[in-house]
ModelCIF file with pLDDT and N, C-alpha, C, O atoms, coordinates in Angstrom:
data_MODEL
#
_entry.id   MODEL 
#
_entity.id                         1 
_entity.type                       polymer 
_entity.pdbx_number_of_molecules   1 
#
_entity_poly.entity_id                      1 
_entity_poly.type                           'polypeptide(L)' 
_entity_poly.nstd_linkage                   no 
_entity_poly.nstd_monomer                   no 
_entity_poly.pdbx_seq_one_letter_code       
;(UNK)(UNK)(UNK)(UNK)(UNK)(UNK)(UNK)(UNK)(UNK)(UNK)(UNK)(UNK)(UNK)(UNK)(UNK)(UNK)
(UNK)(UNK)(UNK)(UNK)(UNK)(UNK)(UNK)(UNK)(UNK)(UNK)(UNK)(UNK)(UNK)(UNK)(UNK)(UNK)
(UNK)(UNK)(UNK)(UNK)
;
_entity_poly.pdbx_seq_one_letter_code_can   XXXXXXXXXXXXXXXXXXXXXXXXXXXXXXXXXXXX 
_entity_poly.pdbx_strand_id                 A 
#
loop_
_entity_poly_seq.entity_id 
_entity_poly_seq.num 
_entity_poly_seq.mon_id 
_entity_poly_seq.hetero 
1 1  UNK n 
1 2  UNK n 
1 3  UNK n 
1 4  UNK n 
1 5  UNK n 
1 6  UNK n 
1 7  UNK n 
1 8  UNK n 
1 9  UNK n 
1 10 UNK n 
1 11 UNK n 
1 12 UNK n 
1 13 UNK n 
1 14 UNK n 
1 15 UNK n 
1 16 UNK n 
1 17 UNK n 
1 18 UNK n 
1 19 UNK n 
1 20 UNK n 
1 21 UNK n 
1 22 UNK n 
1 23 UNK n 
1 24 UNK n 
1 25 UNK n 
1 26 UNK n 
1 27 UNK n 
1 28 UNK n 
1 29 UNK n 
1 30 UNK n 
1 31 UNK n 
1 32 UNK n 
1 33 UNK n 
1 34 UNK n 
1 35 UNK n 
1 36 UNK n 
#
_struct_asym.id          A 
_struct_asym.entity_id   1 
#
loop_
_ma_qa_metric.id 
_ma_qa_metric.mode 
_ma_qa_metric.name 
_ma_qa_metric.software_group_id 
_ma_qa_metric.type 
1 global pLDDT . pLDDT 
2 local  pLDDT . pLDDT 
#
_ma_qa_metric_global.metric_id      1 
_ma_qa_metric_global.metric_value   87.72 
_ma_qa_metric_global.model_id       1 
_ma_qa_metric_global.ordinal_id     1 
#
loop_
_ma_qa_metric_local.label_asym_id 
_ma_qa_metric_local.label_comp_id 
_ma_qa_metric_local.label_seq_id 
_ma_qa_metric_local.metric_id 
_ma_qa_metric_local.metric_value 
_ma_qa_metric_local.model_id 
_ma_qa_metric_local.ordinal_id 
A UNK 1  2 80.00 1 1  
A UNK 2  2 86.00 1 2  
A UNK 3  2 88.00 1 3  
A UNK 4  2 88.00 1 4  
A UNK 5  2 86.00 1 5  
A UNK 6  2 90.00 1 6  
A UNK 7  2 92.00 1 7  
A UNK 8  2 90.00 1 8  
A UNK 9  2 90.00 1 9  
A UNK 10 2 92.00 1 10 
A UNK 11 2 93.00 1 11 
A UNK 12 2 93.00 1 12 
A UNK 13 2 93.00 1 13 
A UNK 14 2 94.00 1 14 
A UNK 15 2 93.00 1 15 
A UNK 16 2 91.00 1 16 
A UNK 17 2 93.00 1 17 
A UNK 18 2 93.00 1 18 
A UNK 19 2 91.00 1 19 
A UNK 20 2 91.00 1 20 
A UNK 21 2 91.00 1 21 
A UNK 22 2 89.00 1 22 
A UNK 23 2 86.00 1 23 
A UNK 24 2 86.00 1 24 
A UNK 25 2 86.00 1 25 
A UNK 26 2 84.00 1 26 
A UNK 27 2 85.00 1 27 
A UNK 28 2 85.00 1 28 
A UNK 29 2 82.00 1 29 
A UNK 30 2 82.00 1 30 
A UNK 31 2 83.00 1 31 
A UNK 32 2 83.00 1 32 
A UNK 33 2 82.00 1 33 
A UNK 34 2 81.00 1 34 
A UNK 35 2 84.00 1 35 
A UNK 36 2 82.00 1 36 
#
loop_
_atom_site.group_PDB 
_atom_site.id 
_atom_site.type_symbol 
_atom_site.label_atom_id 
_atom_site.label_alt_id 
_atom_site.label_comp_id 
_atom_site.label_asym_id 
_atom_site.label_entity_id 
_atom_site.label_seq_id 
_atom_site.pdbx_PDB_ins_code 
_atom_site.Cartn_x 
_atom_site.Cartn_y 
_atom_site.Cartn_z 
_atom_site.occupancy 
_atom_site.B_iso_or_equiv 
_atom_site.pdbx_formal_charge 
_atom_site.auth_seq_id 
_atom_site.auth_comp_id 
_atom_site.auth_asym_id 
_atom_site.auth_atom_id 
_atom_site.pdbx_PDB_model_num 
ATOM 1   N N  . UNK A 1 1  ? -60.416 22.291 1.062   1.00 80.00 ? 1  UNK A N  1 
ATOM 2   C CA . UNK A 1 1  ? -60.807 22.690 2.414   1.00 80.00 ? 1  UNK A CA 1 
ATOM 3   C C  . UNK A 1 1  ? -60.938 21.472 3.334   1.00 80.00 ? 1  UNK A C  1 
ATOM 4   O O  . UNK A 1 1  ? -60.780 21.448 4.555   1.00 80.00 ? 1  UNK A O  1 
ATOM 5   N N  . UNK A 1 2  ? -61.306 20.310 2.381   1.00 86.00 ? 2  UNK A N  1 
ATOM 6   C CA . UNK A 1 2  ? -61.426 19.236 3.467   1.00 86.00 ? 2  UNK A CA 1 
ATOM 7   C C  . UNK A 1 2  ? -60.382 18.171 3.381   1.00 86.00 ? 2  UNK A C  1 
ATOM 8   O O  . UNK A 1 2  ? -60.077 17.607 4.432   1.00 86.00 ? 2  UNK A O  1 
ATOM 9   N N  . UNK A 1 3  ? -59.848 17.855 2.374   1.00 88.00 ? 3  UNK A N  1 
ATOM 10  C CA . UNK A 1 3  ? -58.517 17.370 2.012   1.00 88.00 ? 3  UNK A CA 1 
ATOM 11  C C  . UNK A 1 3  ? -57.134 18.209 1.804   1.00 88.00 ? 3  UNK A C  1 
ATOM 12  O O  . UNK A 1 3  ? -57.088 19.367 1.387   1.00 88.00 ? 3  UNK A O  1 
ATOM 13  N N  . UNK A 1 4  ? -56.265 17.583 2.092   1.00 88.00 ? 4  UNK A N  1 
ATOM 14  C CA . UNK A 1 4  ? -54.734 18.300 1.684   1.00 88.00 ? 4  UNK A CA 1 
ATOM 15  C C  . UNK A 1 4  ? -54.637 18.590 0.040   1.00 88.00 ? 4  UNK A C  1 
ATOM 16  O O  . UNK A 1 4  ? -55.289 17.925 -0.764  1.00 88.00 ? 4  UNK A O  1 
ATOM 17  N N  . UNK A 1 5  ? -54.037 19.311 -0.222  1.00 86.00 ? 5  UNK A N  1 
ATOM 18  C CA . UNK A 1 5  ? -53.838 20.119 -1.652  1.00 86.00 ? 5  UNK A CA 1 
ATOM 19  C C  . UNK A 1 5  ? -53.569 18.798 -2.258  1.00 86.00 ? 5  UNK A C  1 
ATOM 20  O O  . UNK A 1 5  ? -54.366 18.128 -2.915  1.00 86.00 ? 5  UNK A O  1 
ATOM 21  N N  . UNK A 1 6  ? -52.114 18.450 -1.896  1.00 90.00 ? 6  UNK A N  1 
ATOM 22  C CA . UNK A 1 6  ? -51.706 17.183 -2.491  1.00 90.00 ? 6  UNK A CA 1 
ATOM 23  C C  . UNK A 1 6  ? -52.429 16.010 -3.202  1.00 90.00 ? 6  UNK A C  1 
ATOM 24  O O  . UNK A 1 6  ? -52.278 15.697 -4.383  1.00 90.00 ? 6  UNK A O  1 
ATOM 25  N N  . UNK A 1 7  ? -52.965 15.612 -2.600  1.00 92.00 ? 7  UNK A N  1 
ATOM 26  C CA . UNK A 1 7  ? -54.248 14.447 -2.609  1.00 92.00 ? 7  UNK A CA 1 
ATOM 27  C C  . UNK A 1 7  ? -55.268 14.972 -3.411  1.00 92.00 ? 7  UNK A C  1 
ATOM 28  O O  . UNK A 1 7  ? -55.801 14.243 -4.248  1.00 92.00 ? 7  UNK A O  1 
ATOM 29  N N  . UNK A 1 8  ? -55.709 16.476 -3.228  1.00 90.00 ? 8  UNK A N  1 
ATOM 30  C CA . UNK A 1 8  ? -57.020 17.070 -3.531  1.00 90.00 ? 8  UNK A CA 1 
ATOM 31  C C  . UNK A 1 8  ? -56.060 16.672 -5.659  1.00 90.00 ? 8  UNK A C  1 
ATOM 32  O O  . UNK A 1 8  ? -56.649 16.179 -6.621  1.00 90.00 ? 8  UNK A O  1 
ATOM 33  N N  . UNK A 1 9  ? -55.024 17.001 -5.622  1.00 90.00 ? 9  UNK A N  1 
ATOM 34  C CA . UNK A 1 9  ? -54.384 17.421 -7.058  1.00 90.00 ? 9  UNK A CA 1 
ATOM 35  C C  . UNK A 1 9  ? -54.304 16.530 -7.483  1.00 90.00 ? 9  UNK A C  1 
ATOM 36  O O  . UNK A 1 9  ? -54.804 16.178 -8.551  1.00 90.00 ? 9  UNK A O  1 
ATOM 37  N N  . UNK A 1 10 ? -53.402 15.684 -6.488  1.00 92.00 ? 10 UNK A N  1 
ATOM 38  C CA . UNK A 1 10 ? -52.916 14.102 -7.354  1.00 92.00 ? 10 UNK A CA 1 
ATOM 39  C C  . UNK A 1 10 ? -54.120 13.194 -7.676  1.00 92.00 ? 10 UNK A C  1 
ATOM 40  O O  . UNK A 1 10 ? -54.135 12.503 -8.694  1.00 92.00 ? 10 UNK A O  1 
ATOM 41  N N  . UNK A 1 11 ? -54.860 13.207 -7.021  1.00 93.00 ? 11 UNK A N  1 
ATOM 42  C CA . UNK A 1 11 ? -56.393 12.341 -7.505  1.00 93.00 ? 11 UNK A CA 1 
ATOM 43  C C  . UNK A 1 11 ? -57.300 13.243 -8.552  1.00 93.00 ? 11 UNK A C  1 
ATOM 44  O O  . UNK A 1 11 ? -58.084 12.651 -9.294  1.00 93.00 ? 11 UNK A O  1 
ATOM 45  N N  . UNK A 1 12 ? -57.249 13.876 -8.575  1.00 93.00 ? 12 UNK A N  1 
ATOM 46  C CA . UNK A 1 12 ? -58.042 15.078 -9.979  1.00 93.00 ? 12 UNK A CA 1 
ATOM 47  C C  . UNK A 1 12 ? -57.246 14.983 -10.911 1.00 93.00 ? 12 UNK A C  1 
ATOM 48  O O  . UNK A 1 12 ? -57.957 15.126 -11.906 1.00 93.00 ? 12 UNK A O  1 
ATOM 49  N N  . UNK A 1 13 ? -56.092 14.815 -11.282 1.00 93.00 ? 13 UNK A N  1 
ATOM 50  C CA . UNK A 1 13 ? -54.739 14.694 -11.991 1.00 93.00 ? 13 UNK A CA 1 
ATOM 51  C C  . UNK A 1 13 ? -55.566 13.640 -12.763 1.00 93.00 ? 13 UNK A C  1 
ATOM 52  O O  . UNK A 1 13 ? -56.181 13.603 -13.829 1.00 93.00 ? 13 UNK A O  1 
ATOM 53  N N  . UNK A 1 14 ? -55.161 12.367 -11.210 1.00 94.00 ? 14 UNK A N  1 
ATOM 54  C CA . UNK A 1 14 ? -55.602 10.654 -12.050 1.00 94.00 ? 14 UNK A CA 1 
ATOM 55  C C  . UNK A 1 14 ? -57.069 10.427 -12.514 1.00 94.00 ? 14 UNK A C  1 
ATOM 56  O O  . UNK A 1 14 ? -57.380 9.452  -13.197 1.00 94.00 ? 14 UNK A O  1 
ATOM 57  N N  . UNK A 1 15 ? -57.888 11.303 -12.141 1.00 93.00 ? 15 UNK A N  1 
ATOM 58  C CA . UNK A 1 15 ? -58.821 10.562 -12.834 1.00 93.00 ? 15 UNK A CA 1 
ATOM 59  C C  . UNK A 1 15 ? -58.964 11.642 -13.867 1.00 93.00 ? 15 UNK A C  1 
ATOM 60  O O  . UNK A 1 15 ? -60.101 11.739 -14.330 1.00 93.00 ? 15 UNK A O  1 
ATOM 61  N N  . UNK A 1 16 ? -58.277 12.278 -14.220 1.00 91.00 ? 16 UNK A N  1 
ATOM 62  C CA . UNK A 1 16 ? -58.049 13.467 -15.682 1.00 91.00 ? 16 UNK A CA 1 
ATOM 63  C C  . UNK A 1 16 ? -57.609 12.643 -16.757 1.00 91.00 ? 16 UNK A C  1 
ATOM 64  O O  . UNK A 1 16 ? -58.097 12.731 -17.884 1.00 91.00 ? 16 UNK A O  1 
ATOM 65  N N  . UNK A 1 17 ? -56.475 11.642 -16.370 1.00 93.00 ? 17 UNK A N  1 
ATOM 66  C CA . UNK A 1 17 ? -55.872 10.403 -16.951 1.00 93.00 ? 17 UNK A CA 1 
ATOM 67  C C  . UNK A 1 17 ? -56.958 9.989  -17.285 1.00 93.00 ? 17 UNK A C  1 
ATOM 68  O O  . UNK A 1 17 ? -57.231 10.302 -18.444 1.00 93.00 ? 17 UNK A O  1 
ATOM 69  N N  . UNK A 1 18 ? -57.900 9.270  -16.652 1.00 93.00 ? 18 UNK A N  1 
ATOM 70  C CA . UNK A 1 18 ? -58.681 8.399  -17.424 1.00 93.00 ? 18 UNK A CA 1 
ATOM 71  C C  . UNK A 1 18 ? -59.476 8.658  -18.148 1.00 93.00 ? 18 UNK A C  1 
ATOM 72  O O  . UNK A 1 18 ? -59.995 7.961  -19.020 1.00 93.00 ? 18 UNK A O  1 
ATOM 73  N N  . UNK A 1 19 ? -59.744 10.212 -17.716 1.00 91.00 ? 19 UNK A N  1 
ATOM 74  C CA . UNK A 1 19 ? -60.960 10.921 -18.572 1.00 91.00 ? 19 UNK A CA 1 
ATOM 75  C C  . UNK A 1 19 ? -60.577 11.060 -19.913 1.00 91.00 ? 19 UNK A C  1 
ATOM 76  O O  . UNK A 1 19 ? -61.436 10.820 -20.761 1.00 91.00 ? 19 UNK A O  1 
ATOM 77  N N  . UNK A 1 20 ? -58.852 11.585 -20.463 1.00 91.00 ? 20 UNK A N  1 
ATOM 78  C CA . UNK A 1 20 ? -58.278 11.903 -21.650 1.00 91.00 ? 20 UNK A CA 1 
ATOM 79  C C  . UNK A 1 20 ? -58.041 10.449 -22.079 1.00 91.00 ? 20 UNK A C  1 
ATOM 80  O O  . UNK A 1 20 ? -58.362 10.226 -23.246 1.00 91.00 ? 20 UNK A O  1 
ATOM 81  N N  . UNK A 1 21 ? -57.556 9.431  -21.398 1.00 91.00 ? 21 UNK A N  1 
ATOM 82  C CA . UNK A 1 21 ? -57.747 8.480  -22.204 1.00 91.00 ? 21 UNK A CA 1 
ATOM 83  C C  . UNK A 1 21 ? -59.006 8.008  -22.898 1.00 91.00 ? 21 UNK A C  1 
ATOM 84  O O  . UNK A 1 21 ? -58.908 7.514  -24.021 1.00 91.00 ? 21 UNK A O  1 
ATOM 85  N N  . UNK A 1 22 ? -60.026 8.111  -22.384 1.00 89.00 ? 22 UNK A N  1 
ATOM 86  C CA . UNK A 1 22 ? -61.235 7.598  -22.959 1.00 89.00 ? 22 UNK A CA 1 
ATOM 87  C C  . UNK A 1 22 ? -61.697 8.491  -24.361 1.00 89.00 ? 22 UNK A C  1 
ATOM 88  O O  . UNK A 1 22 ? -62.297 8.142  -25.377 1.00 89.00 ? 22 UNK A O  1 
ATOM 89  N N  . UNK A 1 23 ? -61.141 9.773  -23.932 1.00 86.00 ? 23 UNK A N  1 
ATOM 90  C CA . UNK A 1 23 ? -61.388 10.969 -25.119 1.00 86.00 ? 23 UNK A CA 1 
ATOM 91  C C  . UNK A 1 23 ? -60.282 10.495 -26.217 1.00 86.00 ? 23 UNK A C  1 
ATOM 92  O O  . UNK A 1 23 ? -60.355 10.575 -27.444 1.00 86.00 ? 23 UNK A O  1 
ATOM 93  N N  . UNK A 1 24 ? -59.305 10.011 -25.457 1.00 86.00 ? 24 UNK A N  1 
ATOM 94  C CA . UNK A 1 24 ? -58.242 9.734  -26.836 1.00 86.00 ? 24 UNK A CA 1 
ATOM 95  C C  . UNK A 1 24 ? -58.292 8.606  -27.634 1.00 86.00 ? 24 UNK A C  1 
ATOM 96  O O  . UNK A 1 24 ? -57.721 8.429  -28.710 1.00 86.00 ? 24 UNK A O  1 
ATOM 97  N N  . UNK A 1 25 ? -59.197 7.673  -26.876 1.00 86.00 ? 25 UNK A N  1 
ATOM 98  C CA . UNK A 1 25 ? -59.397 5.868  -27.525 1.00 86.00 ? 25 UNK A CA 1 
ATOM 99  C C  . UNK A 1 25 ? -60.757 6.545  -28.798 1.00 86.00 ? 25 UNK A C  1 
ATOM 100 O O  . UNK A 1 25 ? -61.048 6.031  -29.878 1.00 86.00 ? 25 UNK A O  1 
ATOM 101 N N  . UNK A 1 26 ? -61.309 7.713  -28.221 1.00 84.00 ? 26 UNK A N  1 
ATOM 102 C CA . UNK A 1 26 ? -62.812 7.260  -29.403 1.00 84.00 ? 26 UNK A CA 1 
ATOM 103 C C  . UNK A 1 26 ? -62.716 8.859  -30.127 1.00 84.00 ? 26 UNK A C  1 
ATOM 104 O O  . UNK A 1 26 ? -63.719 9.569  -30.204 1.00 84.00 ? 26 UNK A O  1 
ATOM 105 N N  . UNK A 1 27 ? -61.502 9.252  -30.584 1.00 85.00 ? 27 UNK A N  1 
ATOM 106 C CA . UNK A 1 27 ? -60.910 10.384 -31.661 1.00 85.00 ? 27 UNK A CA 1 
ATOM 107 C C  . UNK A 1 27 ? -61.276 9.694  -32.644 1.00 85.00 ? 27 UNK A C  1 
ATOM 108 O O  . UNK A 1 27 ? -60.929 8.512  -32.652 1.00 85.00 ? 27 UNK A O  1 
ATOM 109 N N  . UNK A 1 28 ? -61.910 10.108 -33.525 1.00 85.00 ? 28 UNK A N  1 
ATOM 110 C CA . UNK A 1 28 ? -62.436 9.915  -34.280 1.00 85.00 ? 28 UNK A CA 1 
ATOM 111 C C  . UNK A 1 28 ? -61.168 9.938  -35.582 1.00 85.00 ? 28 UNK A C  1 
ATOM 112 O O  . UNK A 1 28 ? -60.269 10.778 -35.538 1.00 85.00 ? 28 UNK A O  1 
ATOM 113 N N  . UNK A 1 29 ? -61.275 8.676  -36.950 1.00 82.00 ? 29 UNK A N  1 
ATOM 114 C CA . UNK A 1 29 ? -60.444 8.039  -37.608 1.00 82.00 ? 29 UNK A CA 1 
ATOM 115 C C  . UNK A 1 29 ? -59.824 9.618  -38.550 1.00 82.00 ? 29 UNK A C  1 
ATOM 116 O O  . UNK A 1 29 ? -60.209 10.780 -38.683 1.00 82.00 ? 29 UNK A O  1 
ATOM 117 N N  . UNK A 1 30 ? -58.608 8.714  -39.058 1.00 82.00 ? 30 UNK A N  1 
ATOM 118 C CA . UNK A 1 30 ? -57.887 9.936  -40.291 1.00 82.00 ? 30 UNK A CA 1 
ATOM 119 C C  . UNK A 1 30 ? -59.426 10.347 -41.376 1.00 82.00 ? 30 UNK A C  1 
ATOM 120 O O  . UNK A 1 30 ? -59.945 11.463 -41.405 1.00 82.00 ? 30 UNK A O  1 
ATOM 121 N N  . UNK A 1 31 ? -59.938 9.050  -42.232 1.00 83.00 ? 31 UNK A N  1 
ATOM 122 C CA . UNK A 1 31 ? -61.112 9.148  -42.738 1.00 83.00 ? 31 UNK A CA 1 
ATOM 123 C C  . UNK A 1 31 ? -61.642 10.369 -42.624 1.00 83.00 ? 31 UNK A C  1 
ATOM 124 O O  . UNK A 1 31 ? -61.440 11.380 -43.296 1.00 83.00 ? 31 UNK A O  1 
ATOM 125 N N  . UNK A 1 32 ? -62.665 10.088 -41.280 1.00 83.00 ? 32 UNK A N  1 
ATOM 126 C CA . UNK A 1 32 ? -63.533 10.710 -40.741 1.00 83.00 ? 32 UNK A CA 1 
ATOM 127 C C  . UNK A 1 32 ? -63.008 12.586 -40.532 1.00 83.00 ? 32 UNK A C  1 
ATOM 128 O O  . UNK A 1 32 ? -63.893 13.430 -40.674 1.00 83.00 ? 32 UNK A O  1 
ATOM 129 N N  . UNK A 1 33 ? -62.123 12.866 -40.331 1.00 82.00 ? 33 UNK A N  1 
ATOM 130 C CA . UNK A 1 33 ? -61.363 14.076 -40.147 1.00 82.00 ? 33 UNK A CA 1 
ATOM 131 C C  . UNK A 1 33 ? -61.043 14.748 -41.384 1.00 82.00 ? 33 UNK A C  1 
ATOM 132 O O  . UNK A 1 33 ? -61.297 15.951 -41.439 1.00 82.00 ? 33 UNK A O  1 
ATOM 133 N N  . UNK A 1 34 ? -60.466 14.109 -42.509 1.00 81.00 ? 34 UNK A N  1 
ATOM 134 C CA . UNK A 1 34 ? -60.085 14.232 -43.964 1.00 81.00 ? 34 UNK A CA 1 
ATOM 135 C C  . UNK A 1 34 ? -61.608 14.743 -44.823 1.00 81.00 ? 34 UNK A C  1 
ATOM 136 O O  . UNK A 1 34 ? -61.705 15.461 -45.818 1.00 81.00 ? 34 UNK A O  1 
ATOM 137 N N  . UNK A 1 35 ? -62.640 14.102 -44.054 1.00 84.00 ? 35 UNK A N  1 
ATOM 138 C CA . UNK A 1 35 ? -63.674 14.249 -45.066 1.00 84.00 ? 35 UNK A CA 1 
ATOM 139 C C  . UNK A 1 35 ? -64.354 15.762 -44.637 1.00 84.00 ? 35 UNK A C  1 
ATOM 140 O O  . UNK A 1 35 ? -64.648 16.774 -45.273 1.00 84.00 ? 35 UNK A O  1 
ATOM 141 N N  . UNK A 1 36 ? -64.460 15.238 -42.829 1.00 82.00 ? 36 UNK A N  1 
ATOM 142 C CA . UNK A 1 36 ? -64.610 16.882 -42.284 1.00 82.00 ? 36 UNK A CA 1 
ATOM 143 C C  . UNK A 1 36 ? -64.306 17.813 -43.145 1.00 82.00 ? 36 UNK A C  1 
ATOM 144 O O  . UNK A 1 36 ? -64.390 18.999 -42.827 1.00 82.00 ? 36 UNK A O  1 
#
């Protein structure tokens, strides 16, 4: 409503990027999953 779609998407997009990267750096090891 207060920004263009575009912008409103492409910046929620990028910081989605950083959010899944941070989720993907601290996935927990083969180990740790195997023993699960």
């Amino acid at each position: 409503q207060r920004f263009s779609i575009p912008l409103v998407v492409g910046a929620w997009s990028a910081a989605g990027v950083v959010l899944m990267t941070a989720a993907a750096l601290s996935w927990p090891s083969r180990e740790t999953v195997d023993a699960a």
